[in-house]
N, C-alpha and C. Protein backbone atom coordinates (compact mmCIF):
# COMPACT_ATOMS: atom_id res chain seq x y z
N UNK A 1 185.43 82.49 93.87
CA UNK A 1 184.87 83.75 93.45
C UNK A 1 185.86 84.41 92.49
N UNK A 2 185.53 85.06 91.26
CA UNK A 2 186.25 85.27 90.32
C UNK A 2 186.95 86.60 90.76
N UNK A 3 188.00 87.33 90.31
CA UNK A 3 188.38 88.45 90.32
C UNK A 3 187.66 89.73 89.94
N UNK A 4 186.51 89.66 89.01
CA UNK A 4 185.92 90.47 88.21
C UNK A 4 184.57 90.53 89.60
N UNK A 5 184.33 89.86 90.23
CA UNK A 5 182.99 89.65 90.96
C UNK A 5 183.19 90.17 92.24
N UNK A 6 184.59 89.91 92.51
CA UNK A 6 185.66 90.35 93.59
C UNK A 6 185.46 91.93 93.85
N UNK A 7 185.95 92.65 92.81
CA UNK A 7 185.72 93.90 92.20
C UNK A 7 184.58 94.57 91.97
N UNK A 8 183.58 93.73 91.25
CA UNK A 8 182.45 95.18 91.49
C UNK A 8 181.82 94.76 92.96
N UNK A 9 182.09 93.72 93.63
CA UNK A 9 181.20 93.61 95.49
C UNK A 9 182.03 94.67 96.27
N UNK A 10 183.23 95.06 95.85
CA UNK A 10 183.76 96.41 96.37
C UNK A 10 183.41 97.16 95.60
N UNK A 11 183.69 97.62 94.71
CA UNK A 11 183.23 98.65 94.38
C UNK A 11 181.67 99.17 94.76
N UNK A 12 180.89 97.96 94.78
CA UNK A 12 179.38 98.53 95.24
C UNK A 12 179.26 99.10 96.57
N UNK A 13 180.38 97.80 97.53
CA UNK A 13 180.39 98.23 98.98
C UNK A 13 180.91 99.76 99.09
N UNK A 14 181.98 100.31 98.56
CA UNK A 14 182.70 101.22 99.06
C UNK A 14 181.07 102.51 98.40
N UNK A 15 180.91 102.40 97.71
CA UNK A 15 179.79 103.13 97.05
C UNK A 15 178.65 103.54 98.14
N UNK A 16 178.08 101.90 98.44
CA UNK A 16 177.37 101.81 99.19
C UNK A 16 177.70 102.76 101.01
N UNK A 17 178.87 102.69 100.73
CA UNK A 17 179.47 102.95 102.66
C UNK A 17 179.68 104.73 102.09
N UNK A 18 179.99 104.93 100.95
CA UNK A 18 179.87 106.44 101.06
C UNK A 18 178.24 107.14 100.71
N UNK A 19 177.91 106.24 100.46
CA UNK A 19 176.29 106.80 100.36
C UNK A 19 175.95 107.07 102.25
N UNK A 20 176.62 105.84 102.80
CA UNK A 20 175.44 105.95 104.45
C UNK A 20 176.68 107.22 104.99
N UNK A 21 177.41 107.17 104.95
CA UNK A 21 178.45 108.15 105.57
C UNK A 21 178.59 109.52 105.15
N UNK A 22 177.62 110.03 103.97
CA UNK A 22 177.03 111.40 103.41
C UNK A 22 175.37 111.15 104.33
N UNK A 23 174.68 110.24 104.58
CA UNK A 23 173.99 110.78 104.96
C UNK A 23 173.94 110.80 106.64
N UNK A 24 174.83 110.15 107.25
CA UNK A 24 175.10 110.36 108.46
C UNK A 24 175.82 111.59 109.17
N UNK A 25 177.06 111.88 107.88
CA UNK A 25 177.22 113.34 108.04
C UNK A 25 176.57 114.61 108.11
N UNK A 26 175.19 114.37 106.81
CA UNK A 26 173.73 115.06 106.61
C UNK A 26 173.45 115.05 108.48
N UNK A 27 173.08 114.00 108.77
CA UNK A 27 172.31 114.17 109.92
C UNK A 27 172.92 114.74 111.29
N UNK A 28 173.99 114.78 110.99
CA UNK A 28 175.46 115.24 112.44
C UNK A 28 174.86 116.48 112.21
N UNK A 29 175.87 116.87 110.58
CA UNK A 29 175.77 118.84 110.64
C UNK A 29 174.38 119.06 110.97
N UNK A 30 173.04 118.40 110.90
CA UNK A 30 171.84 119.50 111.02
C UNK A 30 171.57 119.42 112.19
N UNK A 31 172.17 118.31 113.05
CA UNK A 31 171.61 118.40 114.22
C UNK A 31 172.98 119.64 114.88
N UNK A 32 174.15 119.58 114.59
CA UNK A 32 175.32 120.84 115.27
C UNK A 32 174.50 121.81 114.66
N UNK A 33 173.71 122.40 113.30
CA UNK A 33 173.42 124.10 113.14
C UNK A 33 172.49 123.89 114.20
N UNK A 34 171.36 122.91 114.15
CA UNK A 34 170.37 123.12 115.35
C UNK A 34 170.05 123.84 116.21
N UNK A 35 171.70 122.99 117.22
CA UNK A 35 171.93 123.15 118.06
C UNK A 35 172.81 124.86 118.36
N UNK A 36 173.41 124.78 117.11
CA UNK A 36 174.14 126.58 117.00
C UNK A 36 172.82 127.37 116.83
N UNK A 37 172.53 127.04 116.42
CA UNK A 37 170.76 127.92 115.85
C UNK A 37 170.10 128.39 117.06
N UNK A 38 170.18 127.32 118.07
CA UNK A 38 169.37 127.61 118.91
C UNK A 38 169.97 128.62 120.19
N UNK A 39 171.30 128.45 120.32
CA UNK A 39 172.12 128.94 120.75
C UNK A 39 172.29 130.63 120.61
N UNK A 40 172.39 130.85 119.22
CA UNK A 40 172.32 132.50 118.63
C UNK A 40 170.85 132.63 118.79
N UNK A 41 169.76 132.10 119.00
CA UNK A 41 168.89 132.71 118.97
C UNK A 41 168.64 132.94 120.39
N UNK A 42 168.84 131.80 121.52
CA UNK A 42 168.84 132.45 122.84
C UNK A 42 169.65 133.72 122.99
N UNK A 43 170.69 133.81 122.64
CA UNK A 43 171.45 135.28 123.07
C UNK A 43 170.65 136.46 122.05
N UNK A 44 170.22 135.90 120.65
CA UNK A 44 169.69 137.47 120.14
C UNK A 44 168.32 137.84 121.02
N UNK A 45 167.58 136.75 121.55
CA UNK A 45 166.16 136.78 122.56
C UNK A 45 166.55 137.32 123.54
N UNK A 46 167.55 137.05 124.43
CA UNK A 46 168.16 137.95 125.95
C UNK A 46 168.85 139.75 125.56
N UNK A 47 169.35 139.66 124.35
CA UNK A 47 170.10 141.24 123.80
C UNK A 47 168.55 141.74 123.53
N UNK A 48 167.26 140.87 122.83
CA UNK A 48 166.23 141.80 122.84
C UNK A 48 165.36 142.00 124.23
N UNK A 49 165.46 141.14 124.93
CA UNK A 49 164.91 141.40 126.25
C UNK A 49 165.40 142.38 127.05
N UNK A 50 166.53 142.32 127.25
CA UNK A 50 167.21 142.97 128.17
C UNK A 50 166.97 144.61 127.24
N UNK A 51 166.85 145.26 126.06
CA UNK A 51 166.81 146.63 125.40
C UNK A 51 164.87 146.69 126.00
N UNK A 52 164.15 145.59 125.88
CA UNK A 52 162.51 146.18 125.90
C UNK A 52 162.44 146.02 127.66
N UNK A 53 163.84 145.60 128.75
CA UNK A 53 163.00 145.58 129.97
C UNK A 53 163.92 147.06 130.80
N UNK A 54 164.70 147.52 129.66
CA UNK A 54 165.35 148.77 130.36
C UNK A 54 164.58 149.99 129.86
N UNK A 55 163.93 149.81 128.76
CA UNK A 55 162.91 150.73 128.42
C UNK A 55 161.61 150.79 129.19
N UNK A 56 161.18 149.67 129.47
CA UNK A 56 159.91 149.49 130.59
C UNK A 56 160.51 150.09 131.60
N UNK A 57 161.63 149.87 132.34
CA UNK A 57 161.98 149.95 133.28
C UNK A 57 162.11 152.00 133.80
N UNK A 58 162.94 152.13 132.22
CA UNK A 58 162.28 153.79 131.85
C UNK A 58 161.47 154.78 132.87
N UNK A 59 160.51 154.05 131.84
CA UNK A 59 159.46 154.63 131.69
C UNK A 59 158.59 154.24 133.64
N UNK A 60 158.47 153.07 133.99
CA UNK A 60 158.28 153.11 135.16
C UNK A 60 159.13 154.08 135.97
N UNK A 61 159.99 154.63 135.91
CA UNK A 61 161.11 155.21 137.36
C UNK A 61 160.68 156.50 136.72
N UNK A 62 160.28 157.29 135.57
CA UNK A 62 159.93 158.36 135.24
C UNK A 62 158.79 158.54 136.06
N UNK A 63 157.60 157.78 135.73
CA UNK A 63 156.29 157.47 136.63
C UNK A 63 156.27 157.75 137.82
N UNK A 64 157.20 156.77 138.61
CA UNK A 64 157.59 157.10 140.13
C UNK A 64 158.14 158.20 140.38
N UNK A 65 158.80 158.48 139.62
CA UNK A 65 159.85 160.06 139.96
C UNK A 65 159.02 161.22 140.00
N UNK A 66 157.90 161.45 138.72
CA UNK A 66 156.83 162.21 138.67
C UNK A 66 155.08 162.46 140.16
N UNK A 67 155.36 160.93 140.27
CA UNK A 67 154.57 160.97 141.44
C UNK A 67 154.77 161.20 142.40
N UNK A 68 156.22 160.91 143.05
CA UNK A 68 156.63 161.76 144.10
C UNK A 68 156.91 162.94 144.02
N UNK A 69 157.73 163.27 142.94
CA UNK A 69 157.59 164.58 142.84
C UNK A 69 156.50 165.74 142.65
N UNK A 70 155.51 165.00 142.12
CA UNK A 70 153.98 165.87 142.49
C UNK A 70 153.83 165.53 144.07
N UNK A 71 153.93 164.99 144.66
CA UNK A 71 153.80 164.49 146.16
C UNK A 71 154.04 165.42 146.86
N UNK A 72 155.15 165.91 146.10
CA UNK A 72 156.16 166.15 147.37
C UNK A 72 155.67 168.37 147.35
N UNK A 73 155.45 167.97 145.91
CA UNK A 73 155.17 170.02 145.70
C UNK A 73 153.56 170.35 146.01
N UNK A 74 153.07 169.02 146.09
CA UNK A 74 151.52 169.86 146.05
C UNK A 74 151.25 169.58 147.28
N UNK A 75 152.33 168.87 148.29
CA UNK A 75 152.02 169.14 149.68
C UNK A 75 152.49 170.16 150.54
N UNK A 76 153.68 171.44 149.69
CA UNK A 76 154.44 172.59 150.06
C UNK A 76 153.14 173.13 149.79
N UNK A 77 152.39 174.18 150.42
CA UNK A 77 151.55 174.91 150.30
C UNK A 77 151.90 176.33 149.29
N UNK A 78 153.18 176.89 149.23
CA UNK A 78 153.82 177.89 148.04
C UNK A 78 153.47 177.29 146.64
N UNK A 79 153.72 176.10 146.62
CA UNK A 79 153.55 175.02 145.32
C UNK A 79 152.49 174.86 144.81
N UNK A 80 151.22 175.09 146.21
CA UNK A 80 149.83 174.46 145.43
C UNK A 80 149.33 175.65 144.28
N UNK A 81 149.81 177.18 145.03
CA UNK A 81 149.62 178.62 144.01
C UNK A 81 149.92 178.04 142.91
N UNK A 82 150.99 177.78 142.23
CA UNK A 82 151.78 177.21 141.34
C UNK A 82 150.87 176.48 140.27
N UNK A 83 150.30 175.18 140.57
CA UNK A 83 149.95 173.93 139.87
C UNK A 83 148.51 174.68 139.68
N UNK A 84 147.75 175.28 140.89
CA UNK A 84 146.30 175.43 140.61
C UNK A 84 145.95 176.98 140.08
């Protein structure tokens, strides 16, 4: 095998091995953002859950607080003058 033939079967190989090793790298990083991706989005989904279930949560204990507390005055008979 000549020297010249020697030379470009490397040169094609090394070519060739950085072509698969850009796209194997391609396929690593997208599968690590993926996986980061999916990661920041579970915690921004729990930081938004947790702000819409303390607001529900609110608004229910206001509810309850209001109902007993009507409970509790419109069964004092001084209280019912009051409301009615």
């Amino acid at each position: 095998m000549s020297a010249e033939l020697r030379t470009k079967l490397r040169v094609g190989l090394r070519a060739e091995l950085r072509t698969e090793l850009r796209t194997e790298l391609r396929v690593e990083l997208r599968a690590q953002l993926r996986a980061q991706l999916r990661v920041e989005l579970r915690v921004e989904l729990r930081v938004e859950l947790r702000a819409e279930l303390r607001v529900e949560l609110r608004v229910e204990l206001r509810v309850k607080l209001r109902v007993e507390l009507c409970t509790e005055l419109c069964t004092e008979p001084s209280y019912i003058r009051i409301f009615f």
